[in-house]
PDB file of N, CA and C in Angstrom:
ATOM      1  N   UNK A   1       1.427  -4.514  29.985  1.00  0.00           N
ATOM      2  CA  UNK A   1       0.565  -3.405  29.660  1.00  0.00           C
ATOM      3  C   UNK A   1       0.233  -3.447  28.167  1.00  0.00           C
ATOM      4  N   UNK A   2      -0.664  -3.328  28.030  1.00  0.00           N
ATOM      5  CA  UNK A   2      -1.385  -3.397  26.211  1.00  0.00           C
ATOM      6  C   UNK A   2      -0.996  -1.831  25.957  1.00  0.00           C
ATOM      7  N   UNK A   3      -0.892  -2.152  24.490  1.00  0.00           N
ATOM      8  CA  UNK A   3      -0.131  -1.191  24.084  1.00  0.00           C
ATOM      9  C   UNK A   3      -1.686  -0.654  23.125  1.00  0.00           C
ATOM     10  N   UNK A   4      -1.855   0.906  23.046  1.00  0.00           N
ATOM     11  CA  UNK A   4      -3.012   1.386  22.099  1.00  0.00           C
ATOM     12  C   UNK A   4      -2.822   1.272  20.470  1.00  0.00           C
ATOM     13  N   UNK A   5      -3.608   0.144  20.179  1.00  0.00           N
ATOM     14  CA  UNK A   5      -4.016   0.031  18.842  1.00  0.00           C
ATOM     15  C   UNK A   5      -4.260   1.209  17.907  1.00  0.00           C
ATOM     16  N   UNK A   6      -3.865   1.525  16.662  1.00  0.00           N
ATOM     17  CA  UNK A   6      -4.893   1.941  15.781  1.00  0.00           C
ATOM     18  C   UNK A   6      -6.028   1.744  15.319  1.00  0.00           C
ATOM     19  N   UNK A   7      -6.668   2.965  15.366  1.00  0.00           N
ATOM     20  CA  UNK A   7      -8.218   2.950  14.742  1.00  0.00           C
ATOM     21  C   UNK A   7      -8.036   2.903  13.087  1.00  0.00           C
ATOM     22  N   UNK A   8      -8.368   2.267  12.503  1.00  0.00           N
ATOM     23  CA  UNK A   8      -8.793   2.767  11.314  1.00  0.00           C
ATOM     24  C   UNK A   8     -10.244   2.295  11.059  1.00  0.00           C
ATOM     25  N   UNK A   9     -10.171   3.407   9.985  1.00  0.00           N
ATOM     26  CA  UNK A   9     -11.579   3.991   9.726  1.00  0.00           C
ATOM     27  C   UNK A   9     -12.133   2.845   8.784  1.00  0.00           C
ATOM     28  N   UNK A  10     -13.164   2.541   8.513  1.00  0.00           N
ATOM     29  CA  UNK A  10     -13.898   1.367   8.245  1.00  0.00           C
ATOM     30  C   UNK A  10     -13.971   1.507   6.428  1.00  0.00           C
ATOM     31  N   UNK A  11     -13.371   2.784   6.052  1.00  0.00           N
ATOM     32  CA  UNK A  11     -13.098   2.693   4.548  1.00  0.00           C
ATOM     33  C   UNK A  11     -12.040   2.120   3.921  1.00  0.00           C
ATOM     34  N   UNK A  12     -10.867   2.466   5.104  1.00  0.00           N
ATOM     35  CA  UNK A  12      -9.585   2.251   5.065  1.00  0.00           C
ATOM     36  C   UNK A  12      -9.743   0.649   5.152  1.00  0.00           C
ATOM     37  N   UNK A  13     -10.396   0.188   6.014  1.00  0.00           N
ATOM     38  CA  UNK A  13     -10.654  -1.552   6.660  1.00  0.00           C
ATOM     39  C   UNK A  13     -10.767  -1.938   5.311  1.00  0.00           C
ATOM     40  N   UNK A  14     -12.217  -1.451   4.516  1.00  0.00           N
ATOM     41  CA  UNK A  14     -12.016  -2.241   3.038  1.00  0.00           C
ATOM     42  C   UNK A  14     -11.262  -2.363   1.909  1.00  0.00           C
ATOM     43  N   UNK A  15     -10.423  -0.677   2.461  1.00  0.00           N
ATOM     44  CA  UNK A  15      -9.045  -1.260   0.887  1.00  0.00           C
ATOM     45  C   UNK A  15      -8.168  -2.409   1.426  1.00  0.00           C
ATOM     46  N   UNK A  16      -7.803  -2.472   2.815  1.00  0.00           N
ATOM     47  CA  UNK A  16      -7.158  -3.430   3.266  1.00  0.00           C
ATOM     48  C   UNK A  16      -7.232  -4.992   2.716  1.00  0.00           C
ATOM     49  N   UNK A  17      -8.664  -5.598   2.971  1.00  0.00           N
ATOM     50  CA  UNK A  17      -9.183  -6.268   2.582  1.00  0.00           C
ATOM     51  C   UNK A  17      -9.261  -6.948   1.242  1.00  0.00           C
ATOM     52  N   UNK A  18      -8.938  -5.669   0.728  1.00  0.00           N
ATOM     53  CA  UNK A  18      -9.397  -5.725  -1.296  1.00  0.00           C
ATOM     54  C   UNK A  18      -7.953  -5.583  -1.494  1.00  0.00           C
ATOM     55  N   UNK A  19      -7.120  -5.498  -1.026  1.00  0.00           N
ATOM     56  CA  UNK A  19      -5.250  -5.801  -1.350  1.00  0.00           C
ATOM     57  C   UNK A  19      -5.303  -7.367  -0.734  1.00  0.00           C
ATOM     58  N   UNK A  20      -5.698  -7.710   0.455  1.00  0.00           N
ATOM     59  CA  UNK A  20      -5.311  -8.675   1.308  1.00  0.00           C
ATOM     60  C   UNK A  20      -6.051  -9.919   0.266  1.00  0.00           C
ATOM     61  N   UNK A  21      -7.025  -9.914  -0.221  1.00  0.00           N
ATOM     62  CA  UNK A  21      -7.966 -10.128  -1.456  1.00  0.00           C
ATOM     63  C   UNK A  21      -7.367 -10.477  -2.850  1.00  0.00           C
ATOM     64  N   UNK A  22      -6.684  -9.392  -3.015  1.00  0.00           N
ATOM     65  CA  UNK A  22      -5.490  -9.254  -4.509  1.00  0.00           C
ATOM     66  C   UNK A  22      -4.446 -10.367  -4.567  1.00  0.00           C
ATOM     67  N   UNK A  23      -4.145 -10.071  -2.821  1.00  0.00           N
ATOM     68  CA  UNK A  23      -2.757 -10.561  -2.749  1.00  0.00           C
ATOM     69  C   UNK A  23      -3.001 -12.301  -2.800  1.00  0.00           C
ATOM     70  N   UNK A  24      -4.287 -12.832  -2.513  1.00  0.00           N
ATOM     71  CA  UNK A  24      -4.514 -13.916  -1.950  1.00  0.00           C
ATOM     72  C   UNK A  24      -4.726 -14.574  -3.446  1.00  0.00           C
ATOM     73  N   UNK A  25      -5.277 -14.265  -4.588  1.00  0.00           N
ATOM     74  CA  UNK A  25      -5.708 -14.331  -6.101  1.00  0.00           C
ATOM     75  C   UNK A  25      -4.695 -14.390  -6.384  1.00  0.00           C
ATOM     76  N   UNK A  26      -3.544 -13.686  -6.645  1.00  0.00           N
ATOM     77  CA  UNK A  26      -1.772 -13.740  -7.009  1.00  0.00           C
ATOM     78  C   UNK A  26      -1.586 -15.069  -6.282  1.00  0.00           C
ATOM     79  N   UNK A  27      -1.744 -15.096  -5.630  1.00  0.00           N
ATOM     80  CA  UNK A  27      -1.369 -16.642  -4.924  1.00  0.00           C
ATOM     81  C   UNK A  27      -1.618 -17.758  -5.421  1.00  0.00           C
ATOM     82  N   UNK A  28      -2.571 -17.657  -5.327  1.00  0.00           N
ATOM     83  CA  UNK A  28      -3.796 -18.983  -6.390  1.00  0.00           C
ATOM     84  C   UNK A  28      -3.488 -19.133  -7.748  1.00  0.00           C
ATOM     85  N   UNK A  29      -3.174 -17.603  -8.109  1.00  0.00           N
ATOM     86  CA  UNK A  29      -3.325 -17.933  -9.674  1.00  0.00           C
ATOM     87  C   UNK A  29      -1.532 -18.557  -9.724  1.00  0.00           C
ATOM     88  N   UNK A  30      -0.771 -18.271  -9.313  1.00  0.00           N
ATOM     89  CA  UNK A  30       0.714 -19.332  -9.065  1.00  0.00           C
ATOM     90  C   UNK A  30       0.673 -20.310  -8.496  1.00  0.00           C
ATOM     91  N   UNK A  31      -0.365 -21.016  -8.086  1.00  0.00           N
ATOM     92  CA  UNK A  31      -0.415 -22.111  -7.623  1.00  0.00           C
ATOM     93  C   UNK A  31       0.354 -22.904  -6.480  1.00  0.00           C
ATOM     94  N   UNK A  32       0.406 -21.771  -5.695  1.00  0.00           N
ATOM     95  CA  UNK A  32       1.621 -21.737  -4.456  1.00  0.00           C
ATOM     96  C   UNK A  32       0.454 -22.072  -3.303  1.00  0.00           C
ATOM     97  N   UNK A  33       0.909 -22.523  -2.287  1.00  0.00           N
ATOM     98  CA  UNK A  33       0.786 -22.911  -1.247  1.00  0.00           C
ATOM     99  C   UNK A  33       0.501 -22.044  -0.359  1.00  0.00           C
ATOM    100  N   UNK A  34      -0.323 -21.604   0.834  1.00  0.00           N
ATOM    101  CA  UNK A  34       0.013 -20.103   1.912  1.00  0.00           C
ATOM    102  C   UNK A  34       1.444 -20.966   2.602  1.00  0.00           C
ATOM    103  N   UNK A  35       1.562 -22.405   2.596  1.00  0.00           N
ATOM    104  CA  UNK A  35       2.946 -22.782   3.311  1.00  0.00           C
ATOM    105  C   UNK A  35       4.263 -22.198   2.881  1.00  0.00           C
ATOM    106  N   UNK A  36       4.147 -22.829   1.368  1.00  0.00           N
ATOM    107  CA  UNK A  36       5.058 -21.998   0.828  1.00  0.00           C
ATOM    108  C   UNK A  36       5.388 -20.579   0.724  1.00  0.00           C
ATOM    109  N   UNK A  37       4.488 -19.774   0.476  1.00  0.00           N
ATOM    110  CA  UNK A  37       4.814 -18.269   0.604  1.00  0.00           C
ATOM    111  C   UNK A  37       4.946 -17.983   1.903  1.00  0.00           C
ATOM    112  N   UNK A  38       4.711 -18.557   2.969  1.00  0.00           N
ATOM    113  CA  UNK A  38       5.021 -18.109   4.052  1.00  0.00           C
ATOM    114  C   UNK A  38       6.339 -18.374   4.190  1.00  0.00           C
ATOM    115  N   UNK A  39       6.696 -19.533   4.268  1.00  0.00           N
ATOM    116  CA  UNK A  39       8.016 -19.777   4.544  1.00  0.00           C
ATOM    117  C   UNK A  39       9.139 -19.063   3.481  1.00  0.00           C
ATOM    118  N   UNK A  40       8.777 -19.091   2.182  1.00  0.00           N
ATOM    119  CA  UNK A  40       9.741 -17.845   1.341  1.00  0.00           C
ATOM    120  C   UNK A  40       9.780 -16.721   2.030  1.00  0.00           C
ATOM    121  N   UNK A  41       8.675 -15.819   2.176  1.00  0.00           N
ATOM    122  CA  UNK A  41       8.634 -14.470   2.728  1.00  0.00           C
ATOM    123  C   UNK A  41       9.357 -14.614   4.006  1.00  0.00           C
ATOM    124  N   UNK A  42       9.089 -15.638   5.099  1.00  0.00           N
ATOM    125  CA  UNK A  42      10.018 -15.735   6.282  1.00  0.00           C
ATOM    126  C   UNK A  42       9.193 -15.141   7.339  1.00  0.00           C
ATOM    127  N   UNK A  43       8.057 -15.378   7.049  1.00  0.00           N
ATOM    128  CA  UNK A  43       6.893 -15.059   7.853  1.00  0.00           C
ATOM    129  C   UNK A  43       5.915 -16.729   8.652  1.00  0.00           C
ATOM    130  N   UNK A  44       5.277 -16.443   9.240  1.00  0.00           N
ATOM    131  CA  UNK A  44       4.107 -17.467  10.211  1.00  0.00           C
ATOM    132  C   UNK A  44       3.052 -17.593   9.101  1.00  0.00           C
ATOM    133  N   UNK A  45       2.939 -18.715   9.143  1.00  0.00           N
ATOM    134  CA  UNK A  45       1.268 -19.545   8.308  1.00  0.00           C
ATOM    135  C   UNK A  45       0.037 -17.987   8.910  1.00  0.00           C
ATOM    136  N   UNK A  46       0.152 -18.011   9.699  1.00  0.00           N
ATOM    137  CA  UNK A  46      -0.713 -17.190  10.537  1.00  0.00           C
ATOM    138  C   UNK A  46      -0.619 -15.532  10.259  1.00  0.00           C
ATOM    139  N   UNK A  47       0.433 -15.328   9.950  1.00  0.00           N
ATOM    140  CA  UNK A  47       0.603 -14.030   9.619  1.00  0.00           C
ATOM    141  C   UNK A  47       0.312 -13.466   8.374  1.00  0.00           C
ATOM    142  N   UNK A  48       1.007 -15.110   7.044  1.00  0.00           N
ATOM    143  CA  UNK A  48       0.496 -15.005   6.069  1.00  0.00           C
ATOM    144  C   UNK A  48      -1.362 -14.751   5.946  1.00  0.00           C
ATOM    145  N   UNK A  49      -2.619 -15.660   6.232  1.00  0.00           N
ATOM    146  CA  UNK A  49      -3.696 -15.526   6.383  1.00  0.00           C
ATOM    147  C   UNK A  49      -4.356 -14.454   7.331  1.00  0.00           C
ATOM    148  N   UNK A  50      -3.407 -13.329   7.806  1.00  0.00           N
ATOM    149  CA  UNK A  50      -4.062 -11.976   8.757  1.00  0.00           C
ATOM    150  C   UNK A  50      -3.649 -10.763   6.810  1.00  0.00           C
ATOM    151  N   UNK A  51      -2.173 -11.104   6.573  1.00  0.00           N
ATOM    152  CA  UNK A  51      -2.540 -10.604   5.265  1.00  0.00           C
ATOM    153  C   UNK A  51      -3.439 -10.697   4.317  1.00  0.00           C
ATOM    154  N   UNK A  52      -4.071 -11.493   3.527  1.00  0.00           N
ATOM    155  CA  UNK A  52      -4.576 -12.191   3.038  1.00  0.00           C
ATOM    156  C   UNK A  52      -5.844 -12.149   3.233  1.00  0.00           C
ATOM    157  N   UNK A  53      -6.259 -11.232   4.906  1.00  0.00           N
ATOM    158  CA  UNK A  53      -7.826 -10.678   5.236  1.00  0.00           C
ATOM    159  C   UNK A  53      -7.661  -9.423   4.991  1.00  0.00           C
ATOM    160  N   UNK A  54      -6.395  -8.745   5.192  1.00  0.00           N
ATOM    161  CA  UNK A  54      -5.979  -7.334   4.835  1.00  0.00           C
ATOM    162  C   UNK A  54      -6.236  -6.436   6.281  1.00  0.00           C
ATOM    163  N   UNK A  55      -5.601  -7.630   7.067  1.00  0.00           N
ATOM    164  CA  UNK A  55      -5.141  -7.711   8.496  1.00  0.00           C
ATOM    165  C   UNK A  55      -4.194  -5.814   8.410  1.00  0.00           C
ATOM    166  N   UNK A  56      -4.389  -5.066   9.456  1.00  0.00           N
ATOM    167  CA  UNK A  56      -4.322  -3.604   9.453  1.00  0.00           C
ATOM    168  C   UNK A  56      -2.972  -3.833  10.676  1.00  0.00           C
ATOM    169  N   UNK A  57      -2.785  -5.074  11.148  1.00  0.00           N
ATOM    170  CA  UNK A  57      -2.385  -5.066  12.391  1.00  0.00           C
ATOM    171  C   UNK A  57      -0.600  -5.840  11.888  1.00  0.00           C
ATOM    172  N   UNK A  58      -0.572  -5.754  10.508  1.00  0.00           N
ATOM    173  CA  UNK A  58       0.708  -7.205  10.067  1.00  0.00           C
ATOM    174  C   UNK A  58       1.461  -5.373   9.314  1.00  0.00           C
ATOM    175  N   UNK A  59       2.723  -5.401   9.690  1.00  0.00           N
ATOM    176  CA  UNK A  59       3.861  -4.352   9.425  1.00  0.00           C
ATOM    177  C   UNK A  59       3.465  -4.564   7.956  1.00  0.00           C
ATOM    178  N   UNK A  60       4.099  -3.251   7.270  1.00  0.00           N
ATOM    179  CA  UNK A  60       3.975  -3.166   6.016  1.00  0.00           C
ATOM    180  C   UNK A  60       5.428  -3.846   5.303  1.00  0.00           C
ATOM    181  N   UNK A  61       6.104  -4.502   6.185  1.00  0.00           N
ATOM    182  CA  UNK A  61       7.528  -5.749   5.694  1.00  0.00           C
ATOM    183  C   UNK A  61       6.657  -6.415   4.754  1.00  0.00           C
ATOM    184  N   UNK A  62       5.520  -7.067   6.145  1.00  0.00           N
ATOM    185  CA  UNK A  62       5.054  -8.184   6.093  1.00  0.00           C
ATOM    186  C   UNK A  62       4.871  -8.382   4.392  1.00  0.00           C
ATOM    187  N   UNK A  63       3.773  -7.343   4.400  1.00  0.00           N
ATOM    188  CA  UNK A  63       3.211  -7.151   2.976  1.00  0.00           C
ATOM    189  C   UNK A  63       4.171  -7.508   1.774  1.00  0.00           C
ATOM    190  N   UNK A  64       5.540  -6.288   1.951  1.00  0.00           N
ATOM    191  CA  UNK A  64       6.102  -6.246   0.626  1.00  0.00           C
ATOM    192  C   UNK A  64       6.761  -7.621   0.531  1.00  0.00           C
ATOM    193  N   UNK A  65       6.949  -8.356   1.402  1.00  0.00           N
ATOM    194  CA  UNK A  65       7.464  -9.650   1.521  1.00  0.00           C
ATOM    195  C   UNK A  65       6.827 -10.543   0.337  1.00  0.00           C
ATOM    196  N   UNK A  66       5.443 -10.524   1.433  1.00  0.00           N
ATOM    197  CA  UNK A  66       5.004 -11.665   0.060  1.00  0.00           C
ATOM    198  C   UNK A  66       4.625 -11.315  -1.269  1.00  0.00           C
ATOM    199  N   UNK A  67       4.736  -9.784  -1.276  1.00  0.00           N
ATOM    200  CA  UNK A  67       4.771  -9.172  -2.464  1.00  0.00           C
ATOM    201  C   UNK A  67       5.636  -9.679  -3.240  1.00  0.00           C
ATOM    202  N   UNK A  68       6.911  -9.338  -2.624  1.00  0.00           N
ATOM    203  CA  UNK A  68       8.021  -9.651  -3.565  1.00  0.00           C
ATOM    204  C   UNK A  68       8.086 -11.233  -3.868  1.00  0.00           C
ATOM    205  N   UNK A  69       7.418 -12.320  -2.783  1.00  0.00           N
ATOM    206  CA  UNK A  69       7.463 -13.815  -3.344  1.00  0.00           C
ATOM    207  C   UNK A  69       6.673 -13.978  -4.170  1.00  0.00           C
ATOM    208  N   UNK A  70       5.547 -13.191  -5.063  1.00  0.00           N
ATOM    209  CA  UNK A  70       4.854 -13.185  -6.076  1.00  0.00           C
ATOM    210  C   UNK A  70       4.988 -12.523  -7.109  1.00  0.00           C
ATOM    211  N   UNK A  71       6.288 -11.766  -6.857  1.00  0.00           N
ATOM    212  CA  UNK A  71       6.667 -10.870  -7.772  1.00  0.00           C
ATOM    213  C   UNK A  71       6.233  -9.630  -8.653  1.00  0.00           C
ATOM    214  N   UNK A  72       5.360  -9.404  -7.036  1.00  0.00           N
ATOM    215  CA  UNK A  72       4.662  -7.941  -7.253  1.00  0.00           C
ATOM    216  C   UNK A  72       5.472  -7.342  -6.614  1.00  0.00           C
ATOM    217  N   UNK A  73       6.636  -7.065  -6.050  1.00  0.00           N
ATOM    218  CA  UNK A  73       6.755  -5.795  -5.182  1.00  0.00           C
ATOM    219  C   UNK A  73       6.906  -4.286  -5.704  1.00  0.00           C
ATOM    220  N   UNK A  74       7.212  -4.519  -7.055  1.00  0.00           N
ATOM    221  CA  UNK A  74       7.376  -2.916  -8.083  1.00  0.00           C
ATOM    222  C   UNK A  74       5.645  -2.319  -7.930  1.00  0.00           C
ATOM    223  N   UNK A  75       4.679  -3.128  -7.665  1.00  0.00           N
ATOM    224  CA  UNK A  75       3.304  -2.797  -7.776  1.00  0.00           C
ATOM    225  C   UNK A  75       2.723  -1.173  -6.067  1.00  0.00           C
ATOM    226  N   UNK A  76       4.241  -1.602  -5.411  1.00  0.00           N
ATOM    227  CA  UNK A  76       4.106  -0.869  -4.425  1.00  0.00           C
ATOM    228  C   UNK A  76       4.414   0.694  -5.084  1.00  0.00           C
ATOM    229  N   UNK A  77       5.331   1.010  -6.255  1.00  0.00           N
ATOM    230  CA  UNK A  77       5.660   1.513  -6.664  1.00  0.00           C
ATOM    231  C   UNK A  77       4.547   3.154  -7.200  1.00  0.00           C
ATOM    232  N   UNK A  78       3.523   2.304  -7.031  1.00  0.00           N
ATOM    233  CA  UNK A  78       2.527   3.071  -7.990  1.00  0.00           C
ATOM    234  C   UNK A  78       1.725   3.930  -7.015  1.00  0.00           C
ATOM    235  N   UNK A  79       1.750   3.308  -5.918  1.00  0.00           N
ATOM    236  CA  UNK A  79       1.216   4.232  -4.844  1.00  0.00           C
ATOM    237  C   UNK A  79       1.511   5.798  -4.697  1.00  0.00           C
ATOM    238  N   UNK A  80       0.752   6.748  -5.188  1.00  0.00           N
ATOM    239  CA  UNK A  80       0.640   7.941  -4.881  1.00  0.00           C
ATOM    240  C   UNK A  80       1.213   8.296  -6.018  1.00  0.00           C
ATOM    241  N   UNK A  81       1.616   7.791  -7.082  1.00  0.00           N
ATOM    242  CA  UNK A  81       2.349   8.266  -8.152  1.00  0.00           C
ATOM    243  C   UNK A  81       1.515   9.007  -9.192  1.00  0.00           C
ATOM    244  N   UNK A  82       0.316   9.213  -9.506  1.00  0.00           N
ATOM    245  CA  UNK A  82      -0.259  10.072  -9.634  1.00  0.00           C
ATOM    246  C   UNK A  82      -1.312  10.720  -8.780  1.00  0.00           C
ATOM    247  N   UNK A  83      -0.705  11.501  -8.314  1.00  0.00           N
ATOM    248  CA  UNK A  83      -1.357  12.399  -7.038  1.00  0.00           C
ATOM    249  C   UNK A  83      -1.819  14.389  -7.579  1.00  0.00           C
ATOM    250  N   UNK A  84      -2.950  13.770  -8.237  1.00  0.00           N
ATOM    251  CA  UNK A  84      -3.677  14.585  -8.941  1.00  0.00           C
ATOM    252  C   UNK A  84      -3.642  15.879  -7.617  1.00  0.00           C
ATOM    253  N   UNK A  85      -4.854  15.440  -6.775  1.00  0.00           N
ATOM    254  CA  UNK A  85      -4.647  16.657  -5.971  1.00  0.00           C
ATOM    255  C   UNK A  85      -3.353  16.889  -4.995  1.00  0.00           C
ATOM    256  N   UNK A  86      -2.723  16.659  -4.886  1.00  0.00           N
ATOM    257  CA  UNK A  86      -1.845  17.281  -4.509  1.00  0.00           C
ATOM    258  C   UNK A  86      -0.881  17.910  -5.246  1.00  0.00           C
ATOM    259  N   UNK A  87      -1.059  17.852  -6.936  1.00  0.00           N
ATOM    260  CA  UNK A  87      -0.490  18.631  -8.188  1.00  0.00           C
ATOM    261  C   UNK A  87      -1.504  20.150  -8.065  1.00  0.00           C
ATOM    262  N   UNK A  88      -2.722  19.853  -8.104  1.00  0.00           N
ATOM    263  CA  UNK A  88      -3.461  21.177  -7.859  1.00  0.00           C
ATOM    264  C   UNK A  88      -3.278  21.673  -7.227  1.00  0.00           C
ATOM    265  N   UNK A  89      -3.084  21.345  -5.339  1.00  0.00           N
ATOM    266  CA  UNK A  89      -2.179  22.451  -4.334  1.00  0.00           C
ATOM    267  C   UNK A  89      -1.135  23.274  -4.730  1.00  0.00           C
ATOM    268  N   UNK A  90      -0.071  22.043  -5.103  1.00  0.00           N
ATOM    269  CA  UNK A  90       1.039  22.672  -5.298  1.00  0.00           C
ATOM    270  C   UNK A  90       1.121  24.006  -6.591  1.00  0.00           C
ATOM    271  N   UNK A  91       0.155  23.599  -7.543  1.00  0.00           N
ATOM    272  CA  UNK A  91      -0.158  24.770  -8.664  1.00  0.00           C
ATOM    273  C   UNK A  91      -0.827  25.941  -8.320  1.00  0.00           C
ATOM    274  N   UNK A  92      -1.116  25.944  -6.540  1.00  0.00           N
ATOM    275  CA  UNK A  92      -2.551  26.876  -6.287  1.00  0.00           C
ATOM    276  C   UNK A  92      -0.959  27.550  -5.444  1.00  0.00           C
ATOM    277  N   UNK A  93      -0.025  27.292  -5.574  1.00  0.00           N
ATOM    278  CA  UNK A  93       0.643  28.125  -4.767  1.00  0.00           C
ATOM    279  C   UNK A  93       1.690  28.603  -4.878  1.00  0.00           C
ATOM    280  N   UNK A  94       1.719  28.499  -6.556  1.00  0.00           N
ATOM    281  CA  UNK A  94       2.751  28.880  -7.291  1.00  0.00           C
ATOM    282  C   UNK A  94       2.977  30.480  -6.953  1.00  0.00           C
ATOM    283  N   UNK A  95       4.489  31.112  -7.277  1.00  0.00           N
ATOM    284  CA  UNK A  95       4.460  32.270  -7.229  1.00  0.00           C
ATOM    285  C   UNK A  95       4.451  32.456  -8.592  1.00  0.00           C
ATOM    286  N   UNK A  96       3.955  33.771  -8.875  1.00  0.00           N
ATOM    287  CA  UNK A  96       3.522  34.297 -10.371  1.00  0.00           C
ATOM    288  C   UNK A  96       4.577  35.475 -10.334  1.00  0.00           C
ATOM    289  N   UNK A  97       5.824  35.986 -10.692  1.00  0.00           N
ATOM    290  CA  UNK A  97       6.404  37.047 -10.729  1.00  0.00           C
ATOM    291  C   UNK A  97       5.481  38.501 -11.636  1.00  0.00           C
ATOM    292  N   UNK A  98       5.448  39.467 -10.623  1.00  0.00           N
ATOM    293  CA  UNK A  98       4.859  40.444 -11.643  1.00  0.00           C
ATOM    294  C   UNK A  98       5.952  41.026 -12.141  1.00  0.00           C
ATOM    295  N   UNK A  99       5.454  41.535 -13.305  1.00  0.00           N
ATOM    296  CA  UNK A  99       5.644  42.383 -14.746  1.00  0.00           C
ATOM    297  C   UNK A  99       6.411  43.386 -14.219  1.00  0.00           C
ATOM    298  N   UNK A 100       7.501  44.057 -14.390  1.00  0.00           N
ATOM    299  CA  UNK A 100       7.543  45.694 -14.762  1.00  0.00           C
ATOM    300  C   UNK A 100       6.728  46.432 -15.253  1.00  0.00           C
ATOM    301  N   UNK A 101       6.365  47.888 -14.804  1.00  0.00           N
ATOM    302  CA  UNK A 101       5.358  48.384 -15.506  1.00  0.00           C
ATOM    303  C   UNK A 101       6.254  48.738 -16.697  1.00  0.00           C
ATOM    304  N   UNK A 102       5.200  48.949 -17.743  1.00  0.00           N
ATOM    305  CA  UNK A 102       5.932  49.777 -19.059  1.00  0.00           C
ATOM    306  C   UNK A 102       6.206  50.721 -18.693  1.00  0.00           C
ATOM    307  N   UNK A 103       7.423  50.983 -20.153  1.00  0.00           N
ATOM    308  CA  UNK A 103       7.543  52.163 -20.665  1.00  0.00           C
ATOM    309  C   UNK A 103       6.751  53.030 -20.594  1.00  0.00           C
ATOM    310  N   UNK A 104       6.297  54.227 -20.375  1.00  0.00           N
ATOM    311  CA  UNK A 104       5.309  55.535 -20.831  1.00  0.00           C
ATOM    312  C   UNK A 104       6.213  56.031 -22.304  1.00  0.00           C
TER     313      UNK A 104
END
């Protein structure tokens, strides 16, 4: 029985792409092999190049794997780390203690 895929949304498809993209340039520019990083990471030739399209369908292991054989994996780090709006929620829902009235 096939199991139901995720949809993602065709914006999401292009950040994929533009990491899978990143990740493939880190590669090149070390002058590594997809053999080699595959076999470091402990991953398939094949799995490596579904990353590398920014394949939606390869676990997020996969990723930090060959992250870490390029010696990006701290780069995961940064994700959401400034999360502007969700600082504005959390400020929109601050409690404000009121005042005592004065003295008369």
């Amino acid at each position: 029985m096939k199991s139901k895929g995720l949809t993602i949304l065709p914006k999401l498809e292009s950040i994929l792409e533009e990491v899978g993209e990143n990740i493939k340039i880190a590669r090149l520019r070390r002058k590594l092999t997809a053999v080699q990083v595959s076999e470091r990471a402990g991953i398939t030739r094949t799995t490596l190049r579904s990353i590398e399209k920014g394949g939606s369908r390869v676990s997020m292991a996969g990723y930090i794997q060959v992250l870490f054989v390029l010696g990006l994996e701290r780069d995961l780090l940064e994700l959401a780390k400034n999360d502007e709006l969700g600082r504005r929620l959390q400020d929109t829902k601050l409690i404000v203690k009121k005042r005592a009235p004065g003295k008369k």
